[in-house]
Protein backbone atom coordinates (compact mmCIF):
# COMPACT_ATOMS: atom_id res chain seq x y z
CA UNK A 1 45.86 -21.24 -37.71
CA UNK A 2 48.73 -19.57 -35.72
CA UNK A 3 48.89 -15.99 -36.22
CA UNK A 4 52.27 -14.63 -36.96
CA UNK A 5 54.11 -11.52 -35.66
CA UNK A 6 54.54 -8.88 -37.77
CA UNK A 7 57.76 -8.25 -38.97
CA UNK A 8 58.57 -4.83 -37.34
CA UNK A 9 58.19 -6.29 -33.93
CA UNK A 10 61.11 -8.28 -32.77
CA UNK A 11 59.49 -11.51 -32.17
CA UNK A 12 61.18 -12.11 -28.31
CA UNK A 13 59.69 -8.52 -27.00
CA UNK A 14 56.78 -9.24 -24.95
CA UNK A 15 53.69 -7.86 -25.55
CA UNK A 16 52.99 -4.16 -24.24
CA UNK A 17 50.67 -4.42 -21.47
CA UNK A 18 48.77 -0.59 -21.16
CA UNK A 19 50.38 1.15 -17.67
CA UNK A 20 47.75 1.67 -14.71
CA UNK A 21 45.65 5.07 -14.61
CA UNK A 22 47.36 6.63 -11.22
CA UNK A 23 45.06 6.12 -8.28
CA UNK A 24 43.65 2.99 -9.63
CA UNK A 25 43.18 0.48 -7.02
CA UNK A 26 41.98 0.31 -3.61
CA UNK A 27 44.94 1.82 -2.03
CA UNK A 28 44.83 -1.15 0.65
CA UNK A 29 45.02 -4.82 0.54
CA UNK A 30 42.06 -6.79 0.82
CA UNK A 31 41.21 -7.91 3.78
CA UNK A 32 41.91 -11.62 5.02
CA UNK A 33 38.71 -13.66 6.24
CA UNK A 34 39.65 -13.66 9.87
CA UNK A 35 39.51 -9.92 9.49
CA UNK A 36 36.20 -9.38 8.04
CA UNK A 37 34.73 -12.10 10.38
CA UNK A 38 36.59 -10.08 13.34
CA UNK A 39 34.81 -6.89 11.82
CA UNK A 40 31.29 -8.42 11.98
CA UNK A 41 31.35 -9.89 15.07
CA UNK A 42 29.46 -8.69 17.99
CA UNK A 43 28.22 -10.07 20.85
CA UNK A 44 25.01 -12.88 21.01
CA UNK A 45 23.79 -10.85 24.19
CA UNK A 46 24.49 -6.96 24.77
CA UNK A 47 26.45 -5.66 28.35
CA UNK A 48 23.35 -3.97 28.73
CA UNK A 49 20.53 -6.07 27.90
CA UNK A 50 17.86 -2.93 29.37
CA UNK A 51 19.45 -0.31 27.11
CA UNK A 52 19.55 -2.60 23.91
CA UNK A 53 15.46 -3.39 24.79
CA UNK A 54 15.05 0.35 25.01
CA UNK A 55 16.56 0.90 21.81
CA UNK A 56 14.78 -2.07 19.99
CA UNK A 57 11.83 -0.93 21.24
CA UNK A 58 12.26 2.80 19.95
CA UNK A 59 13.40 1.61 16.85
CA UNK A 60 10.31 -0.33 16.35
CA UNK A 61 8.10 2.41 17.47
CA UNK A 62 9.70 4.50 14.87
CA UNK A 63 8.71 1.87 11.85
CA UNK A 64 5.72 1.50 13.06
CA UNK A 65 4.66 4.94 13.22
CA UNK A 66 6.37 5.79 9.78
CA UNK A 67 4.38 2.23 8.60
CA UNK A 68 0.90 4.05 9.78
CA UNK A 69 1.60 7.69 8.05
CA UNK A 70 2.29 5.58 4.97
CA UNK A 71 -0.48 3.63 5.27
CA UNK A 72 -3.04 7.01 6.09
CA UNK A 73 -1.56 9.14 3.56
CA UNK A 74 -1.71 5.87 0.64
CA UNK A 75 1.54 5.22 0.13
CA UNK A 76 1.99 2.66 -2.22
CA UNK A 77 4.40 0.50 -0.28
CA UNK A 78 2.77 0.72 2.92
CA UNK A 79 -0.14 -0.02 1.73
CA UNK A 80 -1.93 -4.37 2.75
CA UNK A 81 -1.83 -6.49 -0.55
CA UNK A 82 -5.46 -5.76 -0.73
CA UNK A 83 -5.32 -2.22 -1.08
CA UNK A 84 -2.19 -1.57 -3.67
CA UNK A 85 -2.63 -1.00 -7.71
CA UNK A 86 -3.63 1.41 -9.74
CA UNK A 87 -7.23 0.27 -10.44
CA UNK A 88 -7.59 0.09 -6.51
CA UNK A 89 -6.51 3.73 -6.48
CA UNK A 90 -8.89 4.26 -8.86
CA UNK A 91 -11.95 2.92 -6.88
CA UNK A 92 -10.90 4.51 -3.82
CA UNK A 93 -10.58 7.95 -5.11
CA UNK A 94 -14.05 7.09 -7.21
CA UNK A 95 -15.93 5.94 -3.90
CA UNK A 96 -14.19 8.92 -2.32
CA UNK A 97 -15.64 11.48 -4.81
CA UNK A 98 -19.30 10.38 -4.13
CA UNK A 99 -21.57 10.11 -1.52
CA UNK A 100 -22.74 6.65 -0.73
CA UNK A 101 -25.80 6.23 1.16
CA UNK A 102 -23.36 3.42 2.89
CA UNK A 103 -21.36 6.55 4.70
CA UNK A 104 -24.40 6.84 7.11
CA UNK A 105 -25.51 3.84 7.85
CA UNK A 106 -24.36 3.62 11.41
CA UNK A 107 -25.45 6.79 12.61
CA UNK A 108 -28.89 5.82 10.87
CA UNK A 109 -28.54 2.75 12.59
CA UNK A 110 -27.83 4.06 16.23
CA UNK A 111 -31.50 6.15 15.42
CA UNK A 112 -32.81 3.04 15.06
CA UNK A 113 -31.47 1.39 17.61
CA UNK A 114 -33.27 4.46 19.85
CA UNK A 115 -36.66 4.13 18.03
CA UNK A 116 -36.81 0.13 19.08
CA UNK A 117 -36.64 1.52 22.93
CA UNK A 118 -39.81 3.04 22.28
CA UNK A 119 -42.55 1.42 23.52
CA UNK A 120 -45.52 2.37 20.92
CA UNK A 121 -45.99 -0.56 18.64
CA UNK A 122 -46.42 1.67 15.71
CA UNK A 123 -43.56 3.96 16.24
CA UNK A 124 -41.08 0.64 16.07
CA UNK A 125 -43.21 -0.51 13.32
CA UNK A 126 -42.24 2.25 11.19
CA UNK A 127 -38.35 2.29 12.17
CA UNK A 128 -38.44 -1.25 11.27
CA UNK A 129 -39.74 -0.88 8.08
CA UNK A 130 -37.96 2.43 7.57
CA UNK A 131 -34.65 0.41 8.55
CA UNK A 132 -35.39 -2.51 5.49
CA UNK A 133 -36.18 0.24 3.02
CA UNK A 134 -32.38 2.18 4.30
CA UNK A 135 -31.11 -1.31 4.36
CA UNK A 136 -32.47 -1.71 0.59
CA UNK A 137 -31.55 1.81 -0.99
CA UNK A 138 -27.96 0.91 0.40
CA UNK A 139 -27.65 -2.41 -1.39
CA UNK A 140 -29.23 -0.69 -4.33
CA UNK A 141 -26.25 2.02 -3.90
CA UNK A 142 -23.75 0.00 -3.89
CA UNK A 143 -24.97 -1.88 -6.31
CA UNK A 144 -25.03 0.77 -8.98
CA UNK A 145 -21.34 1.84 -7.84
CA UNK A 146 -20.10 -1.33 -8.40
CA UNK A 147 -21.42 -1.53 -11.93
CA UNK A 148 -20.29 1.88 -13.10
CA UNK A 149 -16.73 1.43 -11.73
CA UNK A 150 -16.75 -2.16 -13.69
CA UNK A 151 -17.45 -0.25 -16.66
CA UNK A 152 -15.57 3.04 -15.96
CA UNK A 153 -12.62 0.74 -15.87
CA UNK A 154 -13.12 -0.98 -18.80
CA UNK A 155 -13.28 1.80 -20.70
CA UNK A 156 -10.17 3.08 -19.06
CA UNK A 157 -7.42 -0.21 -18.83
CA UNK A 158 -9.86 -2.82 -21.20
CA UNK A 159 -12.49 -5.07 -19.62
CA UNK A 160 -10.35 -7.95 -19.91
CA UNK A 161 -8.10 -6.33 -17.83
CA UNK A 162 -10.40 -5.04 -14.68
CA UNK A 163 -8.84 -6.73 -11.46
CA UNK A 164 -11.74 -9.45 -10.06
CA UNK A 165 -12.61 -7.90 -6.64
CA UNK A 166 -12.80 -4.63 -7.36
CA UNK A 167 -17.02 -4.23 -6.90
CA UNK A 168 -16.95 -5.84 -2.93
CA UNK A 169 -13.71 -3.25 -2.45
CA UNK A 170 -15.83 -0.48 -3.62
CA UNK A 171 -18.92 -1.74 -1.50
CA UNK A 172 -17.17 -1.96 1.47
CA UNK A 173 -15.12 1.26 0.61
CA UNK A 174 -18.64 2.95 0.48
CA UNK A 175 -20.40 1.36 3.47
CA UNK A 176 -17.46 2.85 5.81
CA UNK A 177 -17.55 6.11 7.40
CA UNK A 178 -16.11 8.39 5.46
CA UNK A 179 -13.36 9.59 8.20
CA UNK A 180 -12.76 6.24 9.26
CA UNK A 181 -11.61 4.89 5.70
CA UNK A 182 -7.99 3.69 5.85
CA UNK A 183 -6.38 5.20 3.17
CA UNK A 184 -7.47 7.88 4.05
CA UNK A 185 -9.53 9.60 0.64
CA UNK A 186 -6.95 11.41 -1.37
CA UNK A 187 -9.67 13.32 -2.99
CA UNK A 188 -12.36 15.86 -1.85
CA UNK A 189 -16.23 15.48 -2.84
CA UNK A 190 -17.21 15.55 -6.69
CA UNK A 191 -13.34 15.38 -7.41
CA UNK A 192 -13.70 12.28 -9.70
CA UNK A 193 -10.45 10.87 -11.29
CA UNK A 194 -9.59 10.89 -14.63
């Protein structure tokens, strides 16, 4: 149904369209597309190709080095796939806190590698079987670690929600050297998160 005008409008005068706020509007028209394709253009291959590698290649440097701050001080977004999440921040600043028996397993392993250039059978008898037991109390370690994060983290975000993976990314967290962990640990010793 049509509506009809009201009766103290006269029913030729054209609607009252509201007026403009002053300085509405660009102030300029817009631009044709042979303009803005004009504006963009630039050329497939510099005047000087040597300056335009030396700036590519300072650029670059410049990400790069911003991409490995990032990455040492654990910055989420520069951070590999692997190592981002909460619950992985979690781990690392647990396997941070502790000591792992893991953390000295190379210079332990250089001893022994010294020990097996001695030539008395019993003395390389001993670092051998002094190596399996290391070897052992490691796994054992690591072990335990893995467990108690598992359940640390259930407690904290549900067990049904504990990422799969997390127990081998604490292990191998723990078997590194402890200033050769990339992030670098956030936290000092016995500083355990919440």
């Amino acid at each position: 149904m049509a509506k009809h005008p009201s009766p103290s409008s006269p029913p030729d005068a054209p609607a009252e369209q509201p007026a403009a706020p002053a300085g509405s509007g660009k102030g300029r028209s817009t631009p044709t597309r042979r303009e803005r394709e004009a504006a963009r253009r630039r050329p497939l291959v510099p005047n000087d190709r040597k300056e335009a590698v030396k700036q590519e290649r300072a650029r670059a440097a410049t990400v790069r080095e911003r991409a490995r701050v990032g990455l040492a001080n654990g910055e989420e977004r520069y951070l590999p796939v692997r190592d981002r999440g909460p619950q992985r921040r979690y781990v690392r600043d647990y396997v941070d806190a502790r000591f792992s028996i893991g953390e000295i397993f190379i210079p332990i392993m250089f001893l022994f590698i010294f020990i097996t250039f001695i030539q008395i059978e019993d003395v390389q008898l001993i670092g051998m079987l002094a190596l399996y037991a290391f070897v052992l109390v490691g796994v054992a370690d690591v072990v335990i670690l893995g467990f108690t994060l598992r359940r640390k983290l259930g407690a904290k975000v549900g067990a049904d929600n504990v990422e799969r993976g997390l127990r081998w990314y604490a292990a191998m967290r723990a078997l590194q050297l402890r200033p050769l962990r990339l992030p670098k640990p956030q936290v000092k010793r016995g500083q355990y998160p919440a």
